[in-house]
N, C-alpha and C. Protein backbone atom coordinates (compact mmCIF):
# COMPACT_ATOMS: atom_id res chain seq x y z
N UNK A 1 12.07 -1.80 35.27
CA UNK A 1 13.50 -1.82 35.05
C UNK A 1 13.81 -2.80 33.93
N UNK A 2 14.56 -2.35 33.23
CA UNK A 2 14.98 -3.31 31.83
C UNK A 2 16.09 -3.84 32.07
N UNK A 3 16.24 -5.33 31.67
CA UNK A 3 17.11 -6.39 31.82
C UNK A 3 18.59 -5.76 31.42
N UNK A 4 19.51 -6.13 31.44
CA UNK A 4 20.63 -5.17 30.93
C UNK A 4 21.45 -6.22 29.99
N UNK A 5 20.89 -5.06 28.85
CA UNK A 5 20.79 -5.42 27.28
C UNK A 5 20.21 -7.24 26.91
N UNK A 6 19.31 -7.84 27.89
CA UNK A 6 18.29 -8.77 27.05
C UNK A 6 17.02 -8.27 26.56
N UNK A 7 17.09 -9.36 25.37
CA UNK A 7 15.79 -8.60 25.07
C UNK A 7 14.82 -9.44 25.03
N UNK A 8 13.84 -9.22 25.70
CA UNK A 8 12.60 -10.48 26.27
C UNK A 8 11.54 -10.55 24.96
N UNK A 9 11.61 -9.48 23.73
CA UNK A 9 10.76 -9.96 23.02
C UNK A 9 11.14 -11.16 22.00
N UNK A 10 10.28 -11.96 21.06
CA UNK A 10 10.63 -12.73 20.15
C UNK A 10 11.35 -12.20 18.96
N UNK A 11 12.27 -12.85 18.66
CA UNK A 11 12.77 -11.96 17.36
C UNK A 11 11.99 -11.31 16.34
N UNK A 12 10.64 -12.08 15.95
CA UNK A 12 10.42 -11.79 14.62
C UNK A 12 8.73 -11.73 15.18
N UNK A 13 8.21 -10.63 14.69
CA UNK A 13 6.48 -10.62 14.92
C UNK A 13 6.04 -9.97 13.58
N UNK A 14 4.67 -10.81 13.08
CA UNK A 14 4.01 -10.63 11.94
C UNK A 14 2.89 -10.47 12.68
N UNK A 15 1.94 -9.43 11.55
CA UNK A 15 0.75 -9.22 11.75
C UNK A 15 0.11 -10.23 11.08
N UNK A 16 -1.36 -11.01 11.83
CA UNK A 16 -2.01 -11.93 10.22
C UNK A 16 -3.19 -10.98 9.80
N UNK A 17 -3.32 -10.83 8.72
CA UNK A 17 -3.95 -10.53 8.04
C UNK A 17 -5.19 -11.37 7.86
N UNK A 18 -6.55 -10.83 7.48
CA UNK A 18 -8.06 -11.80 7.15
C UNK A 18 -8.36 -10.98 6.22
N UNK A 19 -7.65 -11.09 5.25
CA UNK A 19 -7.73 -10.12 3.81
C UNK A 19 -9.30 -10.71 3.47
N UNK A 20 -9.50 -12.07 3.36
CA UNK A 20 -11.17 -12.01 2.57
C UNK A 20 -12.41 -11.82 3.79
N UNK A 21 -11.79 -11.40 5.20
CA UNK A 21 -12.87 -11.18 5.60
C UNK A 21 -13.62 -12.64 6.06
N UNK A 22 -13.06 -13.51 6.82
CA UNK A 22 -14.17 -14.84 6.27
C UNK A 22 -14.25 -14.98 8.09
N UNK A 23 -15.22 -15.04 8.97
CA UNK A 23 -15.71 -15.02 9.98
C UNK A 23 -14.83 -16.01 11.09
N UNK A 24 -14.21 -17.26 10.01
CA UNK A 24 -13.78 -18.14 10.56
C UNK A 24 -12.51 -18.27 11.22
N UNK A 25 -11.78 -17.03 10.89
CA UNK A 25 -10.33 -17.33 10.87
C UNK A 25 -10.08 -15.86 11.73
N UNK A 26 -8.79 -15.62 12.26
CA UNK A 26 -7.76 -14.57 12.96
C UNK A 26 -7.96 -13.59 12.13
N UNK A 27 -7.22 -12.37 12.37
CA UNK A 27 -6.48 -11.54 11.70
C UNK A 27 -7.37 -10.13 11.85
N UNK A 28 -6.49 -9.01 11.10
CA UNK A 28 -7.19 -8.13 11.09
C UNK A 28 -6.88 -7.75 9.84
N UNK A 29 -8.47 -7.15 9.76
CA UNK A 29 -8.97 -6.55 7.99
C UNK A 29 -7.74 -5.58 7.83
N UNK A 30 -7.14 -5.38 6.29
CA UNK A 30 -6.48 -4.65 5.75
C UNK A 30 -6.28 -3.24 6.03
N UNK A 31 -7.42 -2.66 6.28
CA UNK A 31 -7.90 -1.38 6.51
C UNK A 31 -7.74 -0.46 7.55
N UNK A 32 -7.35 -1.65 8.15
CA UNK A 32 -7.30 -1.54 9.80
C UNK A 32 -5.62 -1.29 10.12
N UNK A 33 -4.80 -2.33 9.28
CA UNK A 33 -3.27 -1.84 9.41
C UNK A 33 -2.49 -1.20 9.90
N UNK A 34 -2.90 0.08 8.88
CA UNK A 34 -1.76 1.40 8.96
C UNK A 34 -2.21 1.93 10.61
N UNK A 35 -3.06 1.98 11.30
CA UNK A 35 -3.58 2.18 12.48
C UNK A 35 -3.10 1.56 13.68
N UNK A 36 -3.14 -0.29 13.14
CA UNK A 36 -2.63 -0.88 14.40
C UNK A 36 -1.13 -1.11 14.14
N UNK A 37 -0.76 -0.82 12.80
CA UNK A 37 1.07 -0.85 13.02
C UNK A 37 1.53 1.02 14.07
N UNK A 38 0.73 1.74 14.04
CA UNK A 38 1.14 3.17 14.28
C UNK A 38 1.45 3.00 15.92
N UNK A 39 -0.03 1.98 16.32
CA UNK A 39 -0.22 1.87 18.05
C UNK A 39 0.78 0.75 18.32
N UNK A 40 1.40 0.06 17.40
CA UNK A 40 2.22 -1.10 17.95
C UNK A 40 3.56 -0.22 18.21
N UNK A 41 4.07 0.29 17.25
CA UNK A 41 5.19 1.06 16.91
C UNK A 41 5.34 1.96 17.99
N UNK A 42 4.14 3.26 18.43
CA UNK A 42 4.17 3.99 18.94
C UNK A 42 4.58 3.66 20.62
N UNK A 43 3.44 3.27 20.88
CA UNK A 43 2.88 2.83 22.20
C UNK A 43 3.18 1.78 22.80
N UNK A 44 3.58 0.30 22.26
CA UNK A 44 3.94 -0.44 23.01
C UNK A 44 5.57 -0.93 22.31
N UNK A 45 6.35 -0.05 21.50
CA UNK A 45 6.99 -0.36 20.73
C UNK A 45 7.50 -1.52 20.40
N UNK A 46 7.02 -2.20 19.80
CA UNK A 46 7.04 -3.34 19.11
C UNK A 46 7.76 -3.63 17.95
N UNK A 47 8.20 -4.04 17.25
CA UNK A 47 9.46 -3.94 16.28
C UNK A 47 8.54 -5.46 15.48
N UNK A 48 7.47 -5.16 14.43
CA UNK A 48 7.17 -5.74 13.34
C UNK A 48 7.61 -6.40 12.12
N UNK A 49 8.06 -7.56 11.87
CA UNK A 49 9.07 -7.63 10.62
C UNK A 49 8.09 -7.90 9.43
N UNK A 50 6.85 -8.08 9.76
CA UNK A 50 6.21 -8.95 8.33
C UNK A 50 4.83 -8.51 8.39
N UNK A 51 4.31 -9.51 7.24
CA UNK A 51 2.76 -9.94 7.56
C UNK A 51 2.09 -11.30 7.22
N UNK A 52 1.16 -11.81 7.25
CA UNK A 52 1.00 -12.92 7.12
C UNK A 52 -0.68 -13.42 7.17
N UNK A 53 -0.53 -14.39 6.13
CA UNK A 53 -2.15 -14.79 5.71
C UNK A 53 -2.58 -16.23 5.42
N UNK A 54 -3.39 -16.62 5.59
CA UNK A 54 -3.97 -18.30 5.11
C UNK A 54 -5.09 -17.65 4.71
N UNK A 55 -4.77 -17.22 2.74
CA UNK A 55 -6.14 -17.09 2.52
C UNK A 55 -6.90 -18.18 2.19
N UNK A 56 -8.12 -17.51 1.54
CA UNK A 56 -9.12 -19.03 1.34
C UNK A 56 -8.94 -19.99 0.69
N UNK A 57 -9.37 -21.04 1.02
CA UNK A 57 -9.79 -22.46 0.35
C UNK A 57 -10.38 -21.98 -0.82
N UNK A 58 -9.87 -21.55 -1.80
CA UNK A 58 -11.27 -21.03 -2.83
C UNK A 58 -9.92 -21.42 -4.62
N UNK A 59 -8.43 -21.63 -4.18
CA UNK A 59 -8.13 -21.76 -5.52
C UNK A 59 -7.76 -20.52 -6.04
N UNK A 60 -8.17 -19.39 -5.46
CA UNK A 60 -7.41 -18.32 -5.86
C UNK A 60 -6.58 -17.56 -5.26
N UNK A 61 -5.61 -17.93 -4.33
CA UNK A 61 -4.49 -17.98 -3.75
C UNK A 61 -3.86 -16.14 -4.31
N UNK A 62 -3.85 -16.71 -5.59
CA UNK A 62 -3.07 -15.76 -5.79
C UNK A 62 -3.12 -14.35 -5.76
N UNK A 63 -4.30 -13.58 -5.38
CA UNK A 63 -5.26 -12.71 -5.53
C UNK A 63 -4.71 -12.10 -3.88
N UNK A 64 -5.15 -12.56 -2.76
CA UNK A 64 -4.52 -12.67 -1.83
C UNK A 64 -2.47 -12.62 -2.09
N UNK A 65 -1.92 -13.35 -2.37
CA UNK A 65 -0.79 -12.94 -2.23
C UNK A 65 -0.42 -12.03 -2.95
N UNK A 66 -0.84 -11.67 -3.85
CA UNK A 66 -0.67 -10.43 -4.51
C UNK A 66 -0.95 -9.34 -3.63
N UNK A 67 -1.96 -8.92 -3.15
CA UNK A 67 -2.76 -7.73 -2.16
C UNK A 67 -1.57 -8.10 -1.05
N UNK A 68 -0.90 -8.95 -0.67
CA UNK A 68 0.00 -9.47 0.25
C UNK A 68 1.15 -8.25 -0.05
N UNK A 69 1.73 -8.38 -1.09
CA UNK A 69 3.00 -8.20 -1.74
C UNK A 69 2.67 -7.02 -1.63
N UNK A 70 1.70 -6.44 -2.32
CA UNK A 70 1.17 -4.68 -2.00
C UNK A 70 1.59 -4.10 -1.02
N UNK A 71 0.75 -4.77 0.38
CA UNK A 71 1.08 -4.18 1.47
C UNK A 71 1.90 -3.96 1.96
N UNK A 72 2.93 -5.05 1.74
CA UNK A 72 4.41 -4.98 2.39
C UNK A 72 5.00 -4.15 1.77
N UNK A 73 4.83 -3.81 0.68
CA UNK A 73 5.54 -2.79 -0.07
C UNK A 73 5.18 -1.55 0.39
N UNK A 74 3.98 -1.30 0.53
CA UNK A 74 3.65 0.10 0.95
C UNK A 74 3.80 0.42 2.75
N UNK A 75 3.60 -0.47 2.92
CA UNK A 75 4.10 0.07 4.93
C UNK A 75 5.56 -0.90 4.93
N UNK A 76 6.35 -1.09 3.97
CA UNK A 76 7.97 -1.60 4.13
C UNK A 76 8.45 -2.04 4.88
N UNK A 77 7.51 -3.49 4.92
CA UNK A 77 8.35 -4.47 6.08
C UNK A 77 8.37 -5.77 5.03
N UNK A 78 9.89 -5.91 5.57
CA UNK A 78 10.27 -6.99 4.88
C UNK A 78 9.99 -8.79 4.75
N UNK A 79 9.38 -9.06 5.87
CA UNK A 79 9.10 -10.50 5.63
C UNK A 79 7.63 -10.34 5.28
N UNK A 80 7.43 -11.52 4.38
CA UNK A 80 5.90 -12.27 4.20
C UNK A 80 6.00 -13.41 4.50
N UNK A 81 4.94 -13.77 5.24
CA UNK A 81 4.30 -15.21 5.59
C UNK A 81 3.07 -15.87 5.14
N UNK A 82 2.99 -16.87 3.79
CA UNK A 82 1.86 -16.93 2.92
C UNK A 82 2.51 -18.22 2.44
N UNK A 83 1.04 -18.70 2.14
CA UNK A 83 1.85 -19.75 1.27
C UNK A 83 2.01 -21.35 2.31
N UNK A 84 1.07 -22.54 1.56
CA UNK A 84 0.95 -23.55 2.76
C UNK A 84 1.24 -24.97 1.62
N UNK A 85 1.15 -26.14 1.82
CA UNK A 85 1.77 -27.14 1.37
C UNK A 85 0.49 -27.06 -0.38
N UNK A 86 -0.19 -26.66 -0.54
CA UNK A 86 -0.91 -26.71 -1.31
C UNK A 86 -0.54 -25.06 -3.14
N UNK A 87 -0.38 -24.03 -2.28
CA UNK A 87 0.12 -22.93 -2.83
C UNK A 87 1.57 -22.34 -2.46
N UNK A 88 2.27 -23.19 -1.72
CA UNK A 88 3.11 -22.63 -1.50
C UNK A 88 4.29 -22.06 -2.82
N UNK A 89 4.53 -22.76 -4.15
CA UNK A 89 5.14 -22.63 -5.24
C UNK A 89 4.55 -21.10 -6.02
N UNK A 90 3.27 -21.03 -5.96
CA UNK A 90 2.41 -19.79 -6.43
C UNK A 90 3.04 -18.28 -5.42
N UNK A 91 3.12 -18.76 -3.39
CA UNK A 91 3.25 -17.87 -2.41
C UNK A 91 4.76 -17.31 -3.52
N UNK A 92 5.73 -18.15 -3.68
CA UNK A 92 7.11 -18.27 -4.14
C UNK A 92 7.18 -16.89 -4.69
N UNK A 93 5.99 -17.31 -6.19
CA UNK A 93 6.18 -16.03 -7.15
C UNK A 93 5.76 -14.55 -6.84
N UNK A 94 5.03 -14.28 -5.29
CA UNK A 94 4.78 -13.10 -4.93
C UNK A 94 5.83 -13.03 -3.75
N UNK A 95 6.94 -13.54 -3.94
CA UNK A 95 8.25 -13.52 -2.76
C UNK A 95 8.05 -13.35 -1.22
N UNK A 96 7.33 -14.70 -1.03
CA UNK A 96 7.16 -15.04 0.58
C UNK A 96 8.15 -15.30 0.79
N UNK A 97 8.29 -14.62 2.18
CA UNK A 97 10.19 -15.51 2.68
C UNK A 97 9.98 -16.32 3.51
N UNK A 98 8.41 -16.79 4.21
CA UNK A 98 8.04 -18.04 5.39
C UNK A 98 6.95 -18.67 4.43
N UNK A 99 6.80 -19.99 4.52
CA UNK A 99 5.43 -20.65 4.33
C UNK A 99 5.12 -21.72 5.61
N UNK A 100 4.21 -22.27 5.24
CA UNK A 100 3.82 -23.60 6.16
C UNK A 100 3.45 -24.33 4.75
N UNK A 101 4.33 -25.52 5.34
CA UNK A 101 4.27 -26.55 4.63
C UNK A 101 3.77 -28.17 5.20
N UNK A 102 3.44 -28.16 6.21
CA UNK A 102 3.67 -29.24 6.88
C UNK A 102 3.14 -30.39 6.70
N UNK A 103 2.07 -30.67 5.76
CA UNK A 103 1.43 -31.60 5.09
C UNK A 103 2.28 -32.52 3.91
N UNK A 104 3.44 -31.77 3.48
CA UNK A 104 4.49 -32.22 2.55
C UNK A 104 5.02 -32.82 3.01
N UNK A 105 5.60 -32.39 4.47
CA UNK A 105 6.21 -32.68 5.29
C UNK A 105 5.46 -34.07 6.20
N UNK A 106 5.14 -34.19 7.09
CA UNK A 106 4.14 -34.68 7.94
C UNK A 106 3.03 -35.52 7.01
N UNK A 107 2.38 -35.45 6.31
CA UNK A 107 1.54 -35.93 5.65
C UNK A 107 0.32 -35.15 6.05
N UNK A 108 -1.15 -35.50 5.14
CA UNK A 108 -2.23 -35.06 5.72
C UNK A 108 -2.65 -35.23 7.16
N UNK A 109 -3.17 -34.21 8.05
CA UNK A 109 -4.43 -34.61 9.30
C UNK A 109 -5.22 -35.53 9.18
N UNK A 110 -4.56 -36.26 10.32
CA UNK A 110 -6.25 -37.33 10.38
C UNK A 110 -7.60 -36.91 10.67
């Protein structure tokens, strides 16, 4: 039985993405997407606004947010989440609308 008219999910759900593939981290490969947005949508209807990535430590940031910007464009969901206290100005120019910044903020981890 459904609450009458609450709605128990979170407003806003992003997929993360592990665009380089790196063993260490969340997400699911690119490839995989269009598949698990179909079963989210379909089957447990889920209402997706974004996507979202911490690519690598490697300096090339931008490579990743670019392939970022792609995707959202082609399965047309409007938020991106990219972009951390280090690249976040670079996330800017491929129009992230979330980053993590919190090292700017907060300072470095001890």
């Amino acid at each position: 039985m459904k609450n009458s008219g609450e709605n128990c999910l979170p407003n806003e759900l992003f997929i993360q993405l592990n665009l380089a593939k790196e063993l260490g981290k969340n997400g699911i490969y690119p490839e995989r997407l269009p598949g698990l947005l179909k079963e989210l949508q379909k089957d447990i209807t889920l209402k997706i606004d974004g996507l979202m990535c911490i690519p690598p430590n490697d300096n090339k940031s931008e490579i990743y947010f670019s392939k970022m910007r792609k995707l959202s464009e082609q399965i047309n969901l409007p938020e991106l989440s990219m972009g951390m206290s280090d690249d976040y100005l670079k996330a800017c120019e491929y129009k992230t609308t979330f980053f993590r910044i919190g090292s700017k903020i907060f300072g470095e981890r001890n």
